[in-house]
N, C-alpha and C. Protein backbone atom coordinates (compact mmCIF):
# COMPACT_ATOMS: atom_id res chain seq x y z
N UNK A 1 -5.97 -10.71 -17.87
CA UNK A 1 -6.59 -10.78 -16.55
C UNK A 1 -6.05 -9.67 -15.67
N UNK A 2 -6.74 -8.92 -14.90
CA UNK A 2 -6.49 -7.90 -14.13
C UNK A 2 -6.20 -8.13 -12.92
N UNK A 3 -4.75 -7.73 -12.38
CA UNK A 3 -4.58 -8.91 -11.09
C UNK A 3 -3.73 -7.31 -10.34
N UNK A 4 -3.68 -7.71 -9.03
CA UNK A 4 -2.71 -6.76 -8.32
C UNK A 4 -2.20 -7.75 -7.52
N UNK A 5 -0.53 -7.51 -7.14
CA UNK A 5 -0.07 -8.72 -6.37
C UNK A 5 0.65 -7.99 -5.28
N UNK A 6 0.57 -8.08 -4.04
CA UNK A 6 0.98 -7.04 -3.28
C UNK A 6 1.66 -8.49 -2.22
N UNK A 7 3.23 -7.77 -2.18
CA UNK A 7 4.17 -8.69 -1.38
C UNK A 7 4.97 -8.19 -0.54
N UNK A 8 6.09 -8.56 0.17
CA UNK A 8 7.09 -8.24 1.14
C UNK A 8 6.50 -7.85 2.61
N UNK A 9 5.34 -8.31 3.14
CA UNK A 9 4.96 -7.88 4.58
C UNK A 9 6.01 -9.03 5.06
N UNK A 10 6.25 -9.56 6.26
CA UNK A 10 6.81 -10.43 7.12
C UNK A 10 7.25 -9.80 8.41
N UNK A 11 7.77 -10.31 9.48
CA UNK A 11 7.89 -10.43 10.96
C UNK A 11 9.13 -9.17 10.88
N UNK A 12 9.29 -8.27 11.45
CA UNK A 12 10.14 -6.77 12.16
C UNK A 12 9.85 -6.80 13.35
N UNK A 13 11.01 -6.29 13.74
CA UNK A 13 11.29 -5.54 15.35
C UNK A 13 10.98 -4.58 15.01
N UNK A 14 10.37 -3.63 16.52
CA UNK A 14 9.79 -2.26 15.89
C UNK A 14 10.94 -1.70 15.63
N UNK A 15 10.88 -0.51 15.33
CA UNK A 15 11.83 0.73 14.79
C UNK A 15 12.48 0.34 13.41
N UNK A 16 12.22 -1.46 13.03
CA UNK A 16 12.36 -1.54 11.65
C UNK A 16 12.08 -0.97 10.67
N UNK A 17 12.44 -1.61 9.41
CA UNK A 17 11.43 -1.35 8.00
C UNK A 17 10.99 -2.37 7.38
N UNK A 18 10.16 -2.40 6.31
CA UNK A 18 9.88 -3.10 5.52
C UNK A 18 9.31 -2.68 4.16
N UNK A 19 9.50 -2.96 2.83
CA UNK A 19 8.89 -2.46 1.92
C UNK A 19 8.14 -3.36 1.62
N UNK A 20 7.18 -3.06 0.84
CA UNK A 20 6.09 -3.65 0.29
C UNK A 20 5.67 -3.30 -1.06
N UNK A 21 5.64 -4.43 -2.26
CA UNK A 21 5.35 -3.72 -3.37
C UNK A 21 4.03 -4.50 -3.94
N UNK A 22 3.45 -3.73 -4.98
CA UNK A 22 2.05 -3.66 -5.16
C UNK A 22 2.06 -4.08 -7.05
N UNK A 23 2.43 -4.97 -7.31
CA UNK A 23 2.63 -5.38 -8.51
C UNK A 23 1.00 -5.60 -9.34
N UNK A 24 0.87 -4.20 -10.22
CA UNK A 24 0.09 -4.38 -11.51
C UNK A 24 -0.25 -5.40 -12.43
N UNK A 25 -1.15 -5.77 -13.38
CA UNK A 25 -1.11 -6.96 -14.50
C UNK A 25 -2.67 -6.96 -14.81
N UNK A 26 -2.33 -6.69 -16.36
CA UNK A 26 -3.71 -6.23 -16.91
C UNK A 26 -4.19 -5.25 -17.12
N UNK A 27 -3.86 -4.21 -16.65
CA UNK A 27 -4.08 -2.37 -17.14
C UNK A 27 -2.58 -1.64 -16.39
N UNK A 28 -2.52 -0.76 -17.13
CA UNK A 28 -2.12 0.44 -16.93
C UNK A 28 -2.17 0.95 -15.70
N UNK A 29 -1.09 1.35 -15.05
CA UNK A 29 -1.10 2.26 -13.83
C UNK A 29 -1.06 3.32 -14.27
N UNK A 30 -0.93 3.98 -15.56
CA UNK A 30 -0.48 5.62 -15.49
C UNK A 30 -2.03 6.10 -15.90
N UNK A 31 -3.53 5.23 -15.94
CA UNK A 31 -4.62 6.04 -15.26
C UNK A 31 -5.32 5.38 -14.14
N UNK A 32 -4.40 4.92 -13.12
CA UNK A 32 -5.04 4.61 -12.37
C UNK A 32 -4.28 5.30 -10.32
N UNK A 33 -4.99 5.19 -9.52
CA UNK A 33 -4.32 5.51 -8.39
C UNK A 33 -4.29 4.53 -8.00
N UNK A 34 -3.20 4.51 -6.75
CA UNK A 34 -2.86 2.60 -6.32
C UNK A 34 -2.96 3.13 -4.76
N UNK A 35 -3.79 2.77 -3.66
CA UNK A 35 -4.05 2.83 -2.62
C UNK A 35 -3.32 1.55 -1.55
N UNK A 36 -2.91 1.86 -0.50
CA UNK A 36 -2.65 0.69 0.32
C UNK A 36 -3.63 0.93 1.83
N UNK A 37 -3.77 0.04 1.76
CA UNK A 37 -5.03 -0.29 3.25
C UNK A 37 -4.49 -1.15 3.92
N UNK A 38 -4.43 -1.14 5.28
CA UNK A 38 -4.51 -2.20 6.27
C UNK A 38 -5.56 -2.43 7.20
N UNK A 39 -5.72 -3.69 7.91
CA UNK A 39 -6.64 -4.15 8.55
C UNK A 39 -6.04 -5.03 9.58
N UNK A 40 -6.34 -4.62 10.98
CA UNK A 40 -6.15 -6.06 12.12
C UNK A 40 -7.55 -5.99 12.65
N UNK A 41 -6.90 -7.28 13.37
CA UNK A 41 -8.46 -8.04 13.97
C UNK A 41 -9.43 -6.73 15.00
N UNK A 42 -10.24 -7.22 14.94
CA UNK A 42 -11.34 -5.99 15.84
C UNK A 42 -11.37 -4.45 15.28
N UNK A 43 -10.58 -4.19 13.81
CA UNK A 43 -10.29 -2.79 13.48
C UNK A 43 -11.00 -2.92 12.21
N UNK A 44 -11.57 -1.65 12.26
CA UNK A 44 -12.15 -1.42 10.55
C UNK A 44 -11.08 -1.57 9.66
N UNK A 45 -11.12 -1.20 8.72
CA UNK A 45 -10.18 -1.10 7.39
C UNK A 45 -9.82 0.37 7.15
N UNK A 46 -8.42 0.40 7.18
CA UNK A 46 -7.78 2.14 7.49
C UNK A 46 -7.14 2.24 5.95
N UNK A 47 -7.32 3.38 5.20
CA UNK A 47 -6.20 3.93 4.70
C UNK A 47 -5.09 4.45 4.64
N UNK A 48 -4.33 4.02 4.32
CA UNK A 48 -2.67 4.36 4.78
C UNK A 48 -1.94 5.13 3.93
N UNK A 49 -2.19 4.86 2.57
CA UNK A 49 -1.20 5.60 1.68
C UNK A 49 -1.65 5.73 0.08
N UNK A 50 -1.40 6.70 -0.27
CA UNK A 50 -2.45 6.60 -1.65
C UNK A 50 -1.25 6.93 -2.66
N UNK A 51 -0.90 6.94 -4.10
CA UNK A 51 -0.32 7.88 -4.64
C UNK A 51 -1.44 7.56 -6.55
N UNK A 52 -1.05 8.66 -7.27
CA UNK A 52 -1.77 8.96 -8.29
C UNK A 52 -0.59 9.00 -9.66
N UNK A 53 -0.74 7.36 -10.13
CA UNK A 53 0.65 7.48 -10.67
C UNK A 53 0.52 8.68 -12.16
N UNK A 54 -0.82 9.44 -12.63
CA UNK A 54 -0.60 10.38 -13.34
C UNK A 54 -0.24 11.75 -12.79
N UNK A 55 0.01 11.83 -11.43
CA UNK A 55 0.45 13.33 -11.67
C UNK A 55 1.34 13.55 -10.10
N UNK A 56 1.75 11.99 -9.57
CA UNK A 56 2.27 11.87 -8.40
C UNK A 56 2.10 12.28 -6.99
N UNK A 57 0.73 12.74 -7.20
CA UNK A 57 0.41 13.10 -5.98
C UNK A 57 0.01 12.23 -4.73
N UNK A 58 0.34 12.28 -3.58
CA UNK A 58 0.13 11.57 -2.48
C UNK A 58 -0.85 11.69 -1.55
N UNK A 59 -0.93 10.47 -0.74
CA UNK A 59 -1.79 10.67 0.52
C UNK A 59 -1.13 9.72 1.69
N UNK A 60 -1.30 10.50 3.02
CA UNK A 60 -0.72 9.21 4.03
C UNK A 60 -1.89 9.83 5.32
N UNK A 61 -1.91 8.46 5.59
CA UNK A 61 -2.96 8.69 7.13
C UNK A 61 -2.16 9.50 7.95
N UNK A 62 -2.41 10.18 9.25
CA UNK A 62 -1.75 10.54 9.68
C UNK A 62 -0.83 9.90 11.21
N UNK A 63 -1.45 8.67 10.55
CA UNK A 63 -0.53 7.43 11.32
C UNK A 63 0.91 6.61 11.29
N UNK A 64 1.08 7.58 9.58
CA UNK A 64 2.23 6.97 9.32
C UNK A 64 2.73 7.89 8.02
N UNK A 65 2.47 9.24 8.43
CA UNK A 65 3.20 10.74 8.01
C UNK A 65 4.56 10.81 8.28
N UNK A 66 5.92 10.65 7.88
CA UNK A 66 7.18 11.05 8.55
C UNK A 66 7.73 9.47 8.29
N UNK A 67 6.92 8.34 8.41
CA UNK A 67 7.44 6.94 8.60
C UNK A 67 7.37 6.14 7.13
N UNK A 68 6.49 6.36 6.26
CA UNK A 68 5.84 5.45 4.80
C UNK A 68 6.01 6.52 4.40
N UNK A 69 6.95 5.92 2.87
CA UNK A 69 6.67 6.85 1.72
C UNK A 69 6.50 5.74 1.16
N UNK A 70 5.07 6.43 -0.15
CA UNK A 70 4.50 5.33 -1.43
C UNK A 70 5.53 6.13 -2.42
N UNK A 71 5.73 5.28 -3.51
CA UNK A 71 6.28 5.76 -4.59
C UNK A 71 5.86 4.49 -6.05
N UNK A 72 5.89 5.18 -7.00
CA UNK A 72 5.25 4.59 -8.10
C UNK A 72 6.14 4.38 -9.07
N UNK A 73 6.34 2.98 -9.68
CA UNK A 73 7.32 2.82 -10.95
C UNK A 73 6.56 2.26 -12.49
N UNK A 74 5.71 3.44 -12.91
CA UNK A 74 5.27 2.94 -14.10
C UNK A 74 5.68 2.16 -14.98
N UNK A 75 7.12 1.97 -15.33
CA UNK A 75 7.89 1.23 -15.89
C UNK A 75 7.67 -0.10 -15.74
N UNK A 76 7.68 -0.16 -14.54
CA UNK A 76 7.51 -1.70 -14.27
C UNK A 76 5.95 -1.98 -13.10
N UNK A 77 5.13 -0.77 -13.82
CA UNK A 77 3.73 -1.27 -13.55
C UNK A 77 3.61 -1.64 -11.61
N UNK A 78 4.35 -0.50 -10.65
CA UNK A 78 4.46 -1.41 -9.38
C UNK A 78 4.52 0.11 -8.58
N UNK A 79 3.93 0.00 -7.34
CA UNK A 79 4.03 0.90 -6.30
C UNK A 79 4.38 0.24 -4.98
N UNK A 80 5.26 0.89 -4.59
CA UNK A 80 6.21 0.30 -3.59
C UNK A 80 5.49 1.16 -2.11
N UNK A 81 5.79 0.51 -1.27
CA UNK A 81 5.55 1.67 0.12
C UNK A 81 6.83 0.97 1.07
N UNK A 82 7.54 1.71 1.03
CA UNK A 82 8.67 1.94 2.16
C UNK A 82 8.36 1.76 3.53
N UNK A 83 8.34 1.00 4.30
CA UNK A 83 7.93 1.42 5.43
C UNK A 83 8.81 1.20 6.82
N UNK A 84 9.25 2.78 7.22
CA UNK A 84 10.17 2.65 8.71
C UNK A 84 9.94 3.00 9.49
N UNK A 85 10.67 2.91 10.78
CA UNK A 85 10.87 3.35 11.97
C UNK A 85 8.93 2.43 12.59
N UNK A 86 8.96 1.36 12.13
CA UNK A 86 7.66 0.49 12.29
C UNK A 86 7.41 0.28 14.21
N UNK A 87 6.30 0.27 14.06
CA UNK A 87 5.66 0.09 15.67
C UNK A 87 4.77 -0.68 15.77
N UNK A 88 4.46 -1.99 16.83
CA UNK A 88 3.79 -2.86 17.10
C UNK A 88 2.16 -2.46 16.46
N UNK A 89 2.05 -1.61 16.67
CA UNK A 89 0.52 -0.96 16.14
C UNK A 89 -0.03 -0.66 14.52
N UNK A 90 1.78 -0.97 14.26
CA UNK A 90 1.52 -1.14 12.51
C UNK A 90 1.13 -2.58 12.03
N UNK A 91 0.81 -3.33 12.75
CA UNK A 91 0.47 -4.77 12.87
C UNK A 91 -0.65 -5.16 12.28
N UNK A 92 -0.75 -5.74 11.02
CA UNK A 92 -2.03 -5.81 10.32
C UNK A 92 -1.83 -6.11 9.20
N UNK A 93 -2.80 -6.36 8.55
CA UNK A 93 -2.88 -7.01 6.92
C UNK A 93 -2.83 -5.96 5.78
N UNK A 94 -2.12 -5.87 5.35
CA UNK A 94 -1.75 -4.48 4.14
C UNK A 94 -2.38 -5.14 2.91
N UNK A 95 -3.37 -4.49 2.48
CA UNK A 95 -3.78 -4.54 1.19
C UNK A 95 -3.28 -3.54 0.09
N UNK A 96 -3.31 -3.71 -1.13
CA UNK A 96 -2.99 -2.60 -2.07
C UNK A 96 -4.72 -2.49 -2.93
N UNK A 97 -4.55 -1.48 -3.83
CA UNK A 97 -6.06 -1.43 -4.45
C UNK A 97 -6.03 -0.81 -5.61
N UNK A 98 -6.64 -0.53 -7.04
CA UNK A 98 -6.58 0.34 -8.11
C UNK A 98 -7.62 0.98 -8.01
N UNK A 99 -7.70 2.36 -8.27
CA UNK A 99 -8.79 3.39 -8.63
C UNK A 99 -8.62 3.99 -9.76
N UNK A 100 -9.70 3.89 -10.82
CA UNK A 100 -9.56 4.55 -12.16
C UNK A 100 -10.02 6.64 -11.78
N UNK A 101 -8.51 6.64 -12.88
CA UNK A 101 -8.45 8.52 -12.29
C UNK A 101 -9.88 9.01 -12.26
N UNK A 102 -10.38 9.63 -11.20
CA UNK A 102 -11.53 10.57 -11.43
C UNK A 102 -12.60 9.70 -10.94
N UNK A 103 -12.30 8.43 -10.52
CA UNK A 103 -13.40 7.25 -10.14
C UNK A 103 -13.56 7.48 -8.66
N UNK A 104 -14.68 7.35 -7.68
CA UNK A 104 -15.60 7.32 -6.85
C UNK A 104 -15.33 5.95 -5.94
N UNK A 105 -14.92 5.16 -6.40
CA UNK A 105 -14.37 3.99 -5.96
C UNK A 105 -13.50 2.71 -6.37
N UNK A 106 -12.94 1.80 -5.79
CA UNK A 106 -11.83 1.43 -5.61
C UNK A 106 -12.15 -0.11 -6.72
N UNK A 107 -11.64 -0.10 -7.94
CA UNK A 107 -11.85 -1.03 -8.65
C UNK A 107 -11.58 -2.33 -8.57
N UNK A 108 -10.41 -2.09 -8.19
CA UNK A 108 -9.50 -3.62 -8.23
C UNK A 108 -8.81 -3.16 -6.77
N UNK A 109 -8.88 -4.44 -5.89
CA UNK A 109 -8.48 -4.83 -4.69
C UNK A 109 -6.95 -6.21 -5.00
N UNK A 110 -6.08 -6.12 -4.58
CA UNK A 110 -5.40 -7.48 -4.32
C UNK A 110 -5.41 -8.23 -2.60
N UNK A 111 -4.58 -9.46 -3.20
CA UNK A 111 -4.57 -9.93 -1.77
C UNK A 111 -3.58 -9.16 -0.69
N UNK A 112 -3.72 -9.95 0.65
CA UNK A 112 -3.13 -9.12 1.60
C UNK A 112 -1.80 -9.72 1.73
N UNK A 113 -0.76 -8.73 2.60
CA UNK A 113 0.54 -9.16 2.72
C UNK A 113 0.84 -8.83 4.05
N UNK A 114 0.82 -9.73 5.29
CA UNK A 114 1.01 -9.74 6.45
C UNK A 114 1.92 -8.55 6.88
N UNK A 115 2.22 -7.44 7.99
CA UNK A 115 3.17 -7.30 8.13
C UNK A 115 3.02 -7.60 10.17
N UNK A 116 3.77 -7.98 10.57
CA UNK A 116 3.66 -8.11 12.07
C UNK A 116 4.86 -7.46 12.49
N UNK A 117 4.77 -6.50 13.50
CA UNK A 117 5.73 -5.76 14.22
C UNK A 117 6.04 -6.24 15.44
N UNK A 118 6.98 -6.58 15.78
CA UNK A 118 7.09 -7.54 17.63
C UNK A 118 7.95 -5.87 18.23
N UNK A 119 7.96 -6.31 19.38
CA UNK A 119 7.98 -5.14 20.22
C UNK A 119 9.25 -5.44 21.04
């Protein structure tokens, strides 16, 4: 069964951190890219951080350039996103997602992992 399990959001003071990891099951990450998205209420759905666990290349909105690094552990099938120096506005539902290399769109979605920033 093809599952993504994406965990560690919970309650920070800003200027915190928090990591968040994006746990694989059922394929292979080394052809796939692992995306993280967030969403709060009244907001579309933003992209935040991408990485491409065949050739490590990255992406970050430019909302959270300097603050999130994604990083990928094929080994143990999981992409982590680091996330510091956090601000009330990072407040929202973090999703993770799989994209098969060279694919057009986003295959596999997991559930969300709260993160709330208090101020």
């Amino acid at each position: 069964e093809v599952q993504l399990q994406a965990s560690g959001g919970g309650l920070v003071q800003a200027r915190g951190s928090l990591r968040l990891s994006c746990a694989a099951s059922g394929f292979s990450l080394d052809d796939y890219a692992i995306g993280w998205f967030r969403q709060s209420p009244g907001k579309e759905r933003e992209a935040v951080s991408c990485i491409s666990s065949s050739d490590g290349s990255t992406y970050y909105a430019d909302s959270v350039k300097g603050r999130f690094t994604v990083s990928s552990d094929n080994a143990k099938n999981t992409v982590t996103l680091q996330m510091n120096s956090l601000k009330p506005e990072d407040t929202a539902l973090f999703y993770c997602a799989a994209k098969l290399r060279g694919g057009s769109y986003w295959n596999y979605w997991g559930q969300g992992t709260q993160v709330t920033v208090s101020s």
